[in-house]
Protein backbone atom coordinates (compact mmCIF):
# COMPACT_ATOMS: atom_id res chain seq x y z
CA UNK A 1 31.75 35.08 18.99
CA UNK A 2 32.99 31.95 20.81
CA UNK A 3 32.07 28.69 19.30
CA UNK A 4 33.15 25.09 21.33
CA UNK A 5 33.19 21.91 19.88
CA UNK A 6 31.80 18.95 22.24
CA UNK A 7 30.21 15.57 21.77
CA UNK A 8 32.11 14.81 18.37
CA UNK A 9 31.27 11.72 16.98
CA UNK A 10 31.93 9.93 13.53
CA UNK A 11 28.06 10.69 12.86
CA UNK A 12 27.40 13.43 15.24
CA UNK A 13 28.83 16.85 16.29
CA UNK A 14 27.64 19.08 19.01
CA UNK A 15 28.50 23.20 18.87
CA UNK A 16 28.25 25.49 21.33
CA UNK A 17 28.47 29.29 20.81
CA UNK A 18 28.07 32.29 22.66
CA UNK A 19 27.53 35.54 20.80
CA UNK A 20 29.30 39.17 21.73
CA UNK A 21 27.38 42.05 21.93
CA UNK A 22 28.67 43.24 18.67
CA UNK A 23 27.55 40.35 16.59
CA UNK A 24 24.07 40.55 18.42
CA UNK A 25 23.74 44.28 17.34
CA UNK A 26 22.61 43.73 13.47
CA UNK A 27 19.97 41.09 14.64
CA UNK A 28 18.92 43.47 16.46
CA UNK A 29 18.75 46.51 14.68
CA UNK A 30 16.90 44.57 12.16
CA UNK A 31 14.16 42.99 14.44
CA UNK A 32 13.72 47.06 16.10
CA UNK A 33 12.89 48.14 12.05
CA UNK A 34 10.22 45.52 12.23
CA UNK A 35 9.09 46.04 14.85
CA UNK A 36 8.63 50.18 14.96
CA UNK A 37 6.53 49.67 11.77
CA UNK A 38 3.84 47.45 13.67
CA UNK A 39 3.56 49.32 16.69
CA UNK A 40 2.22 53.21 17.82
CA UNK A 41 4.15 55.35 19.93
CA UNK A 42 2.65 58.37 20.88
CA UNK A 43 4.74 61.92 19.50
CA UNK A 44 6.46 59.61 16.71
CA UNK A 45 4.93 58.34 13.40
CA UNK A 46 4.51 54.97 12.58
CA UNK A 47 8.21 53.26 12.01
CA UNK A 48 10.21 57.05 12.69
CA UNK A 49 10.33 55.93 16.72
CA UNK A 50 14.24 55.73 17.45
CA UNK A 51 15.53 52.34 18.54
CA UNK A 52 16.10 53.46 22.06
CA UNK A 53 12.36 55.05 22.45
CA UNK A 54 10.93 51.07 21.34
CA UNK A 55 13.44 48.97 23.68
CA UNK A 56 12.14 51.48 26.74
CA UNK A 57 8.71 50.65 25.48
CA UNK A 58 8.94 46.74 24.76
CA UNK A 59 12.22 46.12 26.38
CA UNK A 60 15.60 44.97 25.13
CA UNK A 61 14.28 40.76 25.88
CA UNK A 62 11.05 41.72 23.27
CA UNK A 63 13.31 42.50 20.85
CA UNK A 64 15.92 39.87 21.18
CA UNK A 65 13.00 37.25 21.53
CA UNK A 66 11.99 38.34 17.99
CA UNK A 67 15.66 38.40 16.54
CA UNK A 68 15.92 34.46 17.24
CA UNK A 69 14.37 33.61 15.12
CA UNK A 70 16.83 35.16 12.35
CA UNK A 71 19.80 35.52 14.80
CA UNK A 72 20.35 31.80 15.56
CA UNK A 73 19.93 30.01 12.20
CA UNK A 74 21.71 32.55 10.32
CA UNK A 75 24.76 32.73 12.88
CA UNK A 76 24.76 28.69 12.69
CA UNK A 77 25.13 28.69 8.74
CA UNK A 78 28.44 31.04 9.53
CA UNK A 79 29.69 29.27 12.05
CA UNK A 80 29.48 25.91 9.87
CA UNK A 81 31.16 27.50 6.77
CA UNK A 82 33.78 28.76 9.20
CA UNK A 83 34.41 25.70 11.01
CA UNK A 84 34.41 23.83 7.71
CA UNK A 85 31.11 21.37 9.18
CA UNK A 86 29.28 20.10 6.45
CA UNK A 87 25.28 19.18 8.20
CA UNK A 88 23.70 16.14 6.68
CA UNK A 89 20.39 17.39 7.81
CA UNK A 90 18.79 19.92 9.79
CA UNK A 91 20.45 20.24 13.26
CA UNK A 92 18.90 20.15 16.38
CA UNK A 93 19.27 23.61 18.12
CA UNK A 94 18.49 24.81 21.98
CA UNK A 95 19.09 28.31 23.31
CA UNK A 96 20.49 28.34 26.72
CA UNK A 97 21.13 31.91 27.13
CA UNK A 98 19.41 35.21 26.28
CA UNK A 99 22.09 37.43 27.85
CA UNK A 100 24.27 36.70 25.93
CA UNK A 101 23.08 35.44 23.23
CA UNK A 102 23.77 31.01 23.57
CA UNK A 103 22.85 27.97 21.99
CA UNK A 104 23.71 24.14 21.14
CA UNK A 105 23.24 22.74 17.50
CA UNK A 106 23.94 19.55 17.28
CA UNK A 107 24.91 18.72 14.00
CA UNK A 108 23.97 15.37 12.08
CA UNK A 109 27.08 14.53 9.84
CA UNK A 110 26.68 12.10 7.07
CA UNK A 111 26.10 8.24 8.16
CA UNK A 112 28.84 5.72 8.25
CA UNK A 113 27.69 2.95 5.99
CA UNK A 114 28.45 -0.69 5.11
CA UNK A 115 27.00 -2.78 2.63
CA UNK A 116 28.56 -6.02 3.16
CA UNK A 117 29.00 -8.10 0.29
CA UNK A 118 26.05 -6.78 -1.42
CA UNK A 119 27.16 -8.30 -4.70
CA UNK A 120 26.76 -11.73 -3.41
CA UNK A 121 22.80 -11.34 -2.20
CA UNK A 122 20.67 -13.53 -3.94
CA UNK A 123 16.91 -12.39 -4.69
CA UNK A 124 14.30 -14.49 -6.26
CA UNK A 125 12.22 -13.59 -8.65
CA UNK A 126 8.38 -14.51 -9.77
CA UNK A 127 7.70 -15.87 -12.67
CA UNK A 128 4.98 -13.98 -15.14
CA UNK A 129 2.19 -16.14 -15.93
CA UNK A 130 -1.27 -15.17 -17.47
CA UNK A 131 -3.89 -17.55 -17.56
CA UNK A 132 -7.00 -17.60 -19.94
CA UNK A 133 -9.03 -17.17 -16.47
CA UNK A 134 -7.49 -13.75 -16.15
CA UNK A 135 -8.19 -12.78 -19.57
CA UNK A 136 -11.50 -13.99 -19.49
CA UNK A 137 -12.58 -12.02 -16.10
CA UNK A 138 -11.16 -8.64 -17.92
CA UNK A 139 -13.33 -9.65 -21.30
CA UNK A 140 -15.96 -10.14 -18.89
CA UNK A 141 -15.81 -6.79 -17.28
CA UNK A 142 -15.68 -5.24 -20.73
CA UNK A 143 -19.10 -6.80 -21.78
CA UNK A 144 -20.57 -5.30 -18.18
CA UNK A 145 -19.60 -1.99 -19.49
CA UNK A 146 -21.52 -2.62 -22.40
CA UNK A 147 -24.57 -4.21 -21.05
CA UNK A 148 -27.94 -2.82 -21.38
CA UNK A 149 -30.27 -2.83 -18.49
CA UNK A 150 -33.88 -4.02 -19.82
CA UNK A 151 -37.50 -5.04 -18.21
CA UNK A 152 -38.38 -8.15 -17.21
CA UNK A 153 -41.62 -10.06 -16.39
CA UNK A 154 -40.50 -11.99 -13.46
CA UNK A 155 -39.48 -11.65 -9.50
CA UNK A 156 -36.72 -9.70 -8.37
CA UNK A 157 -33.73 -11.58 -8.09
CA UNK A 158 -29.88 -10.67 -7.05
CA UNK A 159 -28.22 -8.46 -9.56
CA UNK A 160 -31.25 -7.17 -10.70
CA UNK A 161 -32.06 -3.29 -10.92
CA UNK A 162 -34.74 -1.99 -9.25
CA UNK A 163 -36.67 1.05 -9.15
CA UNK A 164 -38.10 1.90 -5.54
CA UNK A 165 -40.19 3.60 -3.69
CA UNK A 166 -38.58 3.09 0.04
CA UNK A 167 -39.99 4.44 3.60
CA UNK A 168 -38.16 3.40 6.49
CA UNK A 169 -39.82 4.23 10.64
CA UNK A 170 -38.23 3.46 13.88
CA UNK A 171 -40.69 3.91 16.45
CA UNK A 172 -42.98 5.95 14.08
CA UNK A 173 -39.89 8.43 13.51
CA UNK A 174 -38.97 8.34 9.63
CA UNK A 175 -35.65 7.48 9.03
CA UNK A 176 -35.51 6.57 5.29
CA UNK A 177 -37.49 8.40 2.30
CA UNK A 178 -37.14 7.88 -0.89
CA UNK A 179 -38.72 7.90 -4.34
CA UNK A 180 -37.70 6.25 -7.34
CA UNK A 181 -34.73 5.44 -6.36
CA UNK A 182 -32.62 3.10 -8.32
CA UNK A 183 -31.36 0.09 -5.96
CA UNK A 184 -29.69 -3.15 -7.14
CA UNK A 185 -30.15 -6.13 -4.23
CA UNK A 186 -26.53 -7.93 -3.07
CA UNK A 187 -25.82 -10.36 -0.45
CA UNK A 188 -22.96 -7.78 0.53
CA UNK A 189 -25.15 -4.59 0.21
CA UNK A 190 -25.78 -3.14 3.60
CA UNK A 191 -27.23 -0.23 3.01
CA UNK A 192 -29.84 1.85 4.09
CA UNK A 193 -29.39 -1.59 6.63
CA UNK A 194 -28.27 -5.06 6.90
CA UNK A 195 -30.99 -7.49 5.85
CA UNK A 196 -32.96 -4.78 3.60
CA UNK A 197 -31.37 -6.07 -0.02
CA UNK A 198 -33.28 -9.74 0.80
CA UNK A 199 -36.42 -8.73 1.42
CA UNK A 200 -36.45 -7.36 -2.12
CA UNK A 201 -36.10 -10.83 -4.22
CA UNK A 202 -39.16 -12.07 -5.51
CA UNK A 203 -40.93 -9.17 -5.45
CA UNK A 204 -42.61 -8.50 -8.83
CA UNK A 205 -42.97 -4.55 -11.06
CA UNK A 206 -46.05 -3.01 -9.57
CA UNK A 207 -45.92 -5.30 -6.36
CA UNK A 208 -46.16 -3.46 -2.77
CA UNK A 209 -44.48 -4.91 0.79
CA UNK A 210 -44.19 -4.22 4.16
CA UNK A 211 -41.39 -5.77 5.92
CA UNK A 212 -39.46 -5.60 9.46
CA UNK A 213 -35.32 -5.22 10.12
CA UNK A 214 -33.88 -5.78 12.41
CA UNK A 215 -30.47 -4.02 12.78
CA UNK A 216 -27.37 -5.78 13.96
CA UNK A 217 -26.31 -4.51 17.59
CA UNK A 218 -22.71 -3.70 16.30
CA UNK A 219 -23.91 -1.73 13.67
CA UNK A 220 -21.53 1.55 13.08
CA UNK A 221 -24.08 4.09 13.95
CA UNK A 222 -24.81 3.34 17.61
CA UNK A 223 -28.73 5.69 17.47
CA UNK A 224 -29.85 2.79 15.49
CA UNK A 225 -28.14 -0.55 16.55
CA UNK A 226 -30.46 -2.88 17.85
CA UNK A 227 -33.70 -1.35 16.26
CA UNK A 228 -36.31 -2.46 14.50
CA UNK A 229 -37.00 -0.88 11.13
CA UNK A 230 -40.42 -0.88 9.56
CA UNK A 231 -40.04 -0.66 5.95
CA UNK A 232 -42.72 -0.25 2.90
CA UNK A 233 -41.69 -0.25 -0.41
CA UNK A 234 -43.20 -0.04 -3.65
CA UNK A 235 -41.62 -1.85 -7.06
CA UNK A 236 -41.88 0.45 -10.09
CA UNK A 237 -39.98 -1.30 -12.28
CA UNK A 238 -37.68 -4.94 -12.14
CA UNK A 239 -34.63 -4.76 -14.95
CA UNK A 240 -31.75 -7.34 -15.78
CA UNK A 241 -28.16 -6.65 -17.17
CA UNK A 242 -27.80 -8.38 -20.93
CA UNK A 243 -24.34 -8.84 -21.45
CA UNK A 244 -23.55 -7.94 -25.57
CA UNK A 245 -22.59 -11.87 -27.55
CA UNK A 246 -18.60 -11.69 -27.16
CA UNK A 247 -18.26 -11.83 -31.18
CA UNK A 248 -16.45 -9.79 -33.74
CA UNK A 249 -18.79 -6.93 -33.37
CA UNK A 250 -18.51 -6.32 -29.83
CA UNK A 251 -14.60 -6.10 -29.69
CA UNK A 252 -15.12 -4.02 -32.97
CA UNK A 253 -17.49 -1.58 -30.95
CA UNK A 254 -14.80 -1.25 -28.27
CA UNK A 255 -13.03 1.50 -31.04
CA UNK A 256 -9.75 0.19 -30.38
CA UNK A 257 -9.00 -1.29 -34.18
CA UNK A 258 -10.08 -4.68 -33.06
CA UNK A 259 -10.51 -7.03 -36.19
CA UNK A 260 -12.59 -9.74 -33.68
CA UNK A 261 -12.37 -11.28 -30.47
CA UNK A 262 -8.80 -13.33 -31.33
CA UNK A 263 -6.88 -9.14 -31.63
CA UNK A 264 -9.52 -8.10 -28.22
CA UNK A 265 -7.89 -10.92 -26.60
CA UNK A 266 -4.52 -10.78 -27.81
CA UNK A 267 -4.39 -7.30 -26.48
CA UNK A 268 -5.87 -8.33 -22.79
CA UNK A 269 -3.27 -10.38 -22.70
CA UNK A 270 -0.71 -8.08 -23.56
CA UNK A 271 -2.15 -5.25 -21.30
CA UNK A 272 -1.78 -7.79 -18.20
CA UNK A 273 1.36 -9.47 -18.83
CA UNK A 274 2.52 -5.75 -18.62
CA UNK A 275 0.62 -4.77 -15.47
CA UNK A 276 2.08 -8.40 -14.01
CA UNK A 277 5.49 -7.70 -15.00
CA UNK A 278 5.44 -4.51 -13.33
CA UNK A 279 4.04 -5.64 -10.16
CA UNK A 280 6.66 -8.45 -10.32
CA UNK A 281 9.43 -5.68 -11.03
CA UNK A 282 8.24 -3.20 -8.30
CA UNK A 283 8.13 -6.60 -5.69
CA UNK A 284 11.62 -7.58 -6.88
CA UNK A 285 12.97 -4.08 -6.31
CA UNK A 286 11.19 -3.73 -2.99
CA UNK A 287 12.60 -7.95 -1.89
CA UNK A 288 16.26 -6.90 -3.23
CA UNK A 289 16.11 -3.66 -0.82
CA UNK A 290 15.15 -5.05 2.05
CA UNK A 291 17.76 -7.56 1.85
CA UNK A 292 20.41 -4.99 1.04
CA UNK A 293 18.81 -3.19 4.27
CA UNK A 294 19.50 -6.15 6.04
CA UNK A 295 23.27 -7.13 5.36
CA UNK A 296 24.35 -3.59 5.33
CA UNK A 297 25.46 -1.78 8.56
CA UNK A 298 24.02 1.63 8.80
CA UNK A 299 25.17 4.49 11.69
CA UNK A 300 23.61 7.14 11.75
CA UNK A 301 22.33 10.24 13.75
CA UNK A 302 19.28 9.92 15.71
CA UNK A 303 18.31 13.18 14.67
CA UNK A 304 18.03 11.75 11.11
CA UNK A 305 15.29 9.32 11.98
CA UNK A 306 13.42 12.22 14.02
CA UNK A 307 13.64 14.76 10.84
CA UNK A 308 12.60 11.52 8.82
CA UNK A 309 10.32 10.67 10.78
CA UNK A 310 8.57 14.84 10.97
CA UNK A 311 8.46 14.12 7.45
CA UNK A 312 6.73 11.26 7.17
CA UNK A 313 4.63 13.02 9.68
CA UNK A 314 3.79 16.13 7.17
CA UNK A 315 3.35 13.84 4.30
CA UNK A 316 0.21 12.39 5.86
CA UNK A 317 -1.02 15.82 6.90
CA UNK A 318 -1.16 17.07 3.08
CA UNK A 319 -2.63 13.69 2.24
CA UNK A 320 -5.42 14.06 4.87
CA UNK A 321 -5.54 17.71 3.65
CA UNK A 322 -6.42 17.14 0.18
CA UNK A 323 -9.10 14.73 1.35
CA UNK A 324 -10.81 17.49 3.42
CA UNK A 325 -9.50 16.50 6.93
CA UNK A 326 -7.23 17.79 9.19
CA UNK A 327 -5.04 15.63 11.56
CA UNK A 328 -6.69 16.05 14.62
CA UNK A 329 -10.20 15.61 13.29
CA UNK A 330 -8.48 12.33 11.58
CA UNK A 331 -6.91 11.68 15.39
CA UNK A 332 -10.46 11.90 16.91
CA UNK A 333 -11.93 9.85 14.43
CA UNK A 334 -9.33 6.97 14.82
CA UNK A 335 -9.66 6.93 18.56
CA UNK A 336 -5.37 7.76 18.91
CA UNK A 337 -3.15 10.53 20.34
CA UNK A 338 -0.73 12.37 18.43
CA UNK A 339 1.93 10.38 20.69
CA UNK A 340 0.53 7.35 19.20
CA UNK A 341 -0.04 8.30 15.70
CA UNK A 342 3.76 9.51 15.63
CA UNK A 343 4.64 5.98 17.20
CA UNK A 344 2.98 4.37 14.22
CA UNK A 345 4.93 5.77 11.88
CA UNK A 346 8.37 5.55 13.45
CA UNK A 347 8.89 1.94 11.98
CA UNK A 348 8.36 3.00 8.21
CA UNK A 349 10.25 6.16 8.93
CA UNK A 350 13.14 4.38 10.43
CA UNK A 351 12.72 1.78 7.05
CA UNK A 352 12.55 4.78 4.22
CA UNK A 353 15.33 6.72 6.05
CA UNK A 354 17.57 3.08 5.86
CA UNK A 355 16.59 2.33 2.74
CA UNK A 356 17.48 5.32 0.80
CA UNK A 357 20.94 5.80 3.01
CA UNK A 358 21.75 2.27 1.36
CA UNK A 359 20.80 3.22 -2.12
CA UNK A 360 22.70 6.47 -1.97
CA UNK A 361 25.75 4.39 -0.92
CA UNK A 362 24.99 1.94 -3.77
CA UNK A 363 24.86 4.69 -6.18
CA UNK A 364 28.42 6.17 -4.80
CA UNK A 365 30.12 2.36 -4.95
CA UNK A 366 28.79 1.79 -8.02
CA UNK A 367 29.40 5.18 -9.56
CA UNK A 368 25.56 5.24 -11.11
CA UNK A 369 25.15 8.87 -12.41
CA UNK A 370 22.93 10.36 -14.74
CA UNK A 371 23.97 12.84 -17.39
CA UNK A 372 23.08 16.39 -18.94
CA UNK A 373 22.42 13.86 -22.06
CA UNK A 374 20.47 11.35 -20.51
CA UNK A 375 17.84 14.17 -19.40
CA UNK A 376 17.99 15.48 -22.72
CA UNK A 377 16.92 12.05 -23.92
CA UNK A 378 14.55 11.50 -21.41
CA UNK A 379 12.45 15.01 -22.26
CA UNK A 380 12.71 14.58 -25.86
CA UNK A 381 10.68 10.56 -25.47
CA UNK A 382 8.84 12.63 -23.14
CA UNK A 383 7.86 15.64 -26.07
CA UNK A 384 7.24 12.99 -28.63
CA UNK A 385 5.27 10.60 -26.36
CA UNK A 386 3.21 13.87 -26.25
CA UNK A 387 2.95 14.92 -29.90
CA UNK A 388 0.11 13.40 -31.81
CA UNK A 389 -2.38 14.68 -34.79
CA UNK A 390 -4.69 15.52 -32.27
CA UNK A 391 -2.29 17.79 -29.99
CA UNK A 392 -2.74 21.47 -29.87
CA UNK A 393 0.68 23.64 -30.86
CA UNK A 394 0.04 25.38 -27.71
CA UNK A 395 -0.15 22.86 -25.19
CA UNK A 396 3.04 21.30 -26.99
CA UNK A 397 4.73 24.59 -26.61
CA UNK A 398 3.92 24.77 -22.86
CA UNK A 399 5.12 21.54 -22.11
CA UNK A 400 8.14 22.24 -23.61
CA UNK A 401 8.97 25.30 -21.89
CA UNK A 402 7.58 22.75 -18.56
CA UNK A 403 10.33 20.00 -19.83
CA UNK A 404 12.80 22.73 -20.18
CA UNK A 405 12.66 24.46 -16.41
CA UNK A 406 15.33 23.88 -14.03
CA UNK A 407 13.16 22.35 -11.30
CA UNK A 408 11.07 19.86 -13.84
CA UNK A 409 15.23 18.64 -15.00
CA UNK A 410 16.00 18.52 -11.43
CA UNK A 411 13.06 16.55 -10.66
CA UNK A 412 13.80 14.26 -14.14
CA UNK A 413 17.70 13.55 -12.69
CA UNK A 414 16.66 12.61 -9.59
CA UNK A 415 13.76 10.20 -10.98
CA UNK A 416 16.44 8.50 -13.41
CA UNK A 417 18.96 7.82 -11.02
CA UNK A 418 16.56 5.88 -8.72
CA UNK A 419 15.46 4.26 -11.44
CA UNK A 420 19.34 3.76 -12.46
CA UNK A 421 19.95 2.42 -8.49
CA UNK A 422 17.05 -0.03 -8.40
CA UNK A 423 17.76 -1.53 -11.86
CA UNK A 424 21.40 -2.13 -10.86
CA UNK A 425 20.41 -3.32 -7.13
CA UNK A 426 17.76 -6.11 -9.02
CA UNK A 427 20.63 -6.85 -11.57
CA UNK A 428 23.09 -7.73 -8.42
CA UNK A 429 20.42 -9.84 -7.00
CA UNK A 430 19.80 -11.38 -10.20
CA UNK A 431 23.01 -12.23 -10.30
CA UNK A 432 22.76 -10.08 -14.15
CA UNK A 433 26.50 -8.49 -14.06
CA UNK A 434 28.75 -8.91 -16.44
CA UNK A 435 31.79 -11.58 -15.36
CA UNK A 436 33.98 -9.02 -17.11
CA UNK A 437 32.65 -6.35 -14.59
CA UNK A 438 33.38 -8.16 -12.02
CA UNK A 439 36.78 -9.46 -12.64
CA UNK A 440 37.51 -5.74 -13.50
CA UNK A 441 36.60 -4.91 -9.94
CA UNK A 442 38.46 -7.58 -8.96
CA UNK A 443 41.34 -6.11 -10.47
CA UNK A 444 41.17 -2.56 -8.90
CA UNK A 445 41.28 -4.00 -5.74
CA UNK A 446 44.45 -4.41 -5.54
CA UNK A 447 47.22 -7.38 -6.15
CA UNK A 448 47.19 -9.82 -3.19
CA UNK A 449 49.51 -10.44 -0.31
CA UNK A 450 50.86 -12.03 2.57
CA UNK A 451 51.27 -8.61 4.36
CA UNK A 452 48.33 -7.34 6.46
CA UNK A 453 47.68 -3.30 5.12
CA UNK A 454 49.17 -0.65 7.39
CA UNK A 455 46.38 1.75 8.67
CA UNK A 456 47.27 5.44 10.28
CA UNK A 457 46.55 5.71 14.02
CA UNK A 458 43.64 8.05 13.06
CA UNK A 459 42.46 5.76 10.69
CA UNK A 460 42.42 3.21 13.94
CA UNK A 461 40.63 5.66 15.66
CA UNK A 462 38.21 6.76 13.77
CA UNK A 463 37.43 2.93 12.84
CA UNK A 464 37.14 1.89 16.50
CA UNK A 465 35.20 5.28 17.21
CA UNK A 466 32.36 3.96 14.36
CA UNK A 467 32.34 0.11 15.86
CA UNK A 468 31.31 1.96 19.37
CA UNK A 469 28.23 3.49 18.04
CA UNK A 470 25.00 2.00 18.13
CA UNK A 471 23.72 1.01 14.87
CA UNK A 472 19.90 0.73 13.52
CA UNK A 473 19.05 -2.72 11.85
CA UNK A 474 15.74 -1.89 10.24
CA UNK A 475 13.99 -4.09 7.16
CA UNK A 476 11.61 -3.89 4.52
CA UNK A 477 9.51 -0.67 2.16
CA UNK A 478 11.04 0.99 -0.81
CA UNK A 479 9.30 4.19 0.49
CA UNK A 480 12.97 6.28 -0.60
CA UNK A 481 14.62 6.85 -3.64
CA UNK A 482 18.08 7.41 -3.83
């Protein structure tokens, strides 16, 4: 096997190798056993055919074709180990040759990154403020909940809930039937069509009507825009929403242990100072990224942002999948090409790649590392966040053996050192550290001098090799973790 070395760059490395008969023969011998078991050849049983009896039948190229698919990925992974190449990500391989056996990988090696004097960015943050406005709007939703629809002796008005009988013609074709049917008139409601929802207030229980729509010409559903709607409708029944009296026996009746209204509000408060502070965390976190995106220098293979960017792609395809749609369907819906859906997502692609390169660099400078101990910790809040009177021994014991897996620990690591990252990004922003830290780092740095630091020629090299590639400057979304 010959393997060249071309294109070699700080971030990038291009191999070229050409296989000998001899290391093509195992590929092959393995691609002839599966195939012989798929195919009949008359005078042999299925899978006895000898090897040369299937090339004369398929050829020697049928075969080969088949053993590509094993022959080149699995040769790469030896040729990297043996050329000591560690791949930052999945290369990018062509075949060039069939006889022999050729191909290119090139090779995305790990990005050259600089963060600038990330210690000095500055990130504000906003301050958490809940008003009584806010609390009152939640209390007010909570009453909704509780409200109790009832009969009234007056005309319909907005708000209202009303029990139909509906028939809808266009042109004597019937295009809305329904019976006792339970409708509540909006300004906003549209539905079955802009302008029905008014005709219904001030109509009385036990009152008929017979009125005419007329539907907007930009309405969605082109068969109907434009038309005229002849509607009849009969009121059955005409019922408002009584809202419980906010006293102590409402917020009792919530079953949360709420003495009166004073603890109902208290808590309100409480539960959206926390949902504020969060937001406020997450929008601090995603600010201080953005702006460690932007002063850092980041070089790194296109073929990074493309395997990012497939990604990104296949995310949104198991999204679409668990809402019943596929992409094309979604593609024809939305009017766009898969050219131009791909194009739409390059930007955040090229963002969530950038942004977790930084934080991964963040996390090496600033040695943030999570240990066997802190998972340990981390499953045992998780078990007794888990363990109440009401919990079932077996459910406990299967999260436990959950907690305890390899992958869930993996998956537990990798969650607390993001977490680890972002809190010690928003401290540096925050301008948190301690001054001992920093004078500490000050200190390892080294004693200064006059002298200018001697650098190898290769260091030289390699430094003016990295200022000659072209860099990415992208901005904004914490989409990666580090």
């Amino acid at each position: 096997m010959k393997v060249t070395r071309d294109n070699a760059t700080p971030i990038e490395l291009t191999l070229t190798v050409e296989l000998e008969p001899e290391d093509e023969n195992p590929f092959l011998e393995r691609s002839y056993r599966r195939t012989v078991s798929r195919i009949n050849i008359p005078g042999f049983r299925r899978g006895k055919a000898p090897r040369r009896i299937v090339e004369s039948m398929i050829g020697r190229t049928a075969l080969l074709q088949e053993a590509l698919d094993f022959m080149v990925p699995e040769t790469l992974d030896k040729v990297l180990t043996d050329e000591e190449v560690s791949a930052f990500g999945e290369p990018s391989i062509e075949v060039t040759e069939l006889e022999p056996v050729s191909f290119t990988a090139t090779i995305p090696l790990e990005p050259t990154i600089d963060l600038g004097d990330y210690r000095s960015l500055r990130v504000e943050s906003e301050p958490v403020e809940i008003g009584d406005e806010q609390v009152d709007d939640v209390i007010t939703r909570l009453q909704e909940e509780q409200a109790v629809w009832e009969p009234v002796e007056r005309p319909a008005q907005y708000g209202d809930r009303l029990n139909l009988d509906v028939n809808g013609e266009i042109d004597g074709e019937t295009v809305v039937e329904d019976e006792d049917i339970e409708y509540i008139p909006n300004e906003d409601n549209v539905l079955p069509f802009p302008g029905f929802a008014s005709n219904l207030v001030g109509l009385s229980e036990e009152e008929e009507s017979e009125f005419t729509v007329t539907i907007p010409e930009d309405y969605p559903r082109e068969q109907y825009a434009g038309q005229d709607v002849q509607f009849k409708v009969s009121v059955l029944s005409v019922k408002e929403k009584n809202l419980p009296e906010l006293d102590d026996d409402f917020a009792q009746s919530l079953g949360q242990d709420f003495d009166d209204v004073d603890a109902l509000r208290e808590s309100v408060r409480e539960s959206l100072t926390n949902q504020a502070e969060a937001a406020a965390r997450n929008e601090l976190e995603q600010k201080s990224l953005d702006a460690l995106c932007e002063a850092a220098v980041v070089n790194a293979s296109p073929i990074l942002y493309e395997r990012e960017l497939e990604a990104m792609q296949a995310d949104r395809e198991r999204m679409l999948r668990q809402q019943g749609l596929d992409l094309p369907t979604y593609l024809r819906f939305m009017g766009k090409s898969a050219d131009e859906f791909l194009e739409e997502l390059r930007p955040s692609a090229e963002r969530r790649l950038v942004g977790g390169l930084v934080l991964r660099k963040l996390a090496e400078v600033e040695e943030i590392e999570v240990t066997d101990e802190d998972i340990q910790s981390e499953t045992d809040r998780l078990m007794e966040m888990s363990t109440t009177e009401e919990a079932e021994q077996e459910s406990l014991d299967n999260l436990r053996e959950f907690l305890g897996s390899q992958s869930t620990r993996d998956n537990i690591r990798s969650s607390l050192h993001s977490r680890r990252v972002l809190e010690r990004l928003t401290d540096i922003t925050q301008g948190k550290l301690d001054p001992a830290e920093l004078e500490s780092d000050d200190d390892e740095s080294g004693v200064e001098s006059d002298e200018e630091p001697a650098t190898s020629d290769a260091e030289d090299e390699t430094t003016a090799q990295s200022e000659s590639e072209p860099t990415s400057e992208t901005d904004d979304e914490n989409t990666a973790s580090a």
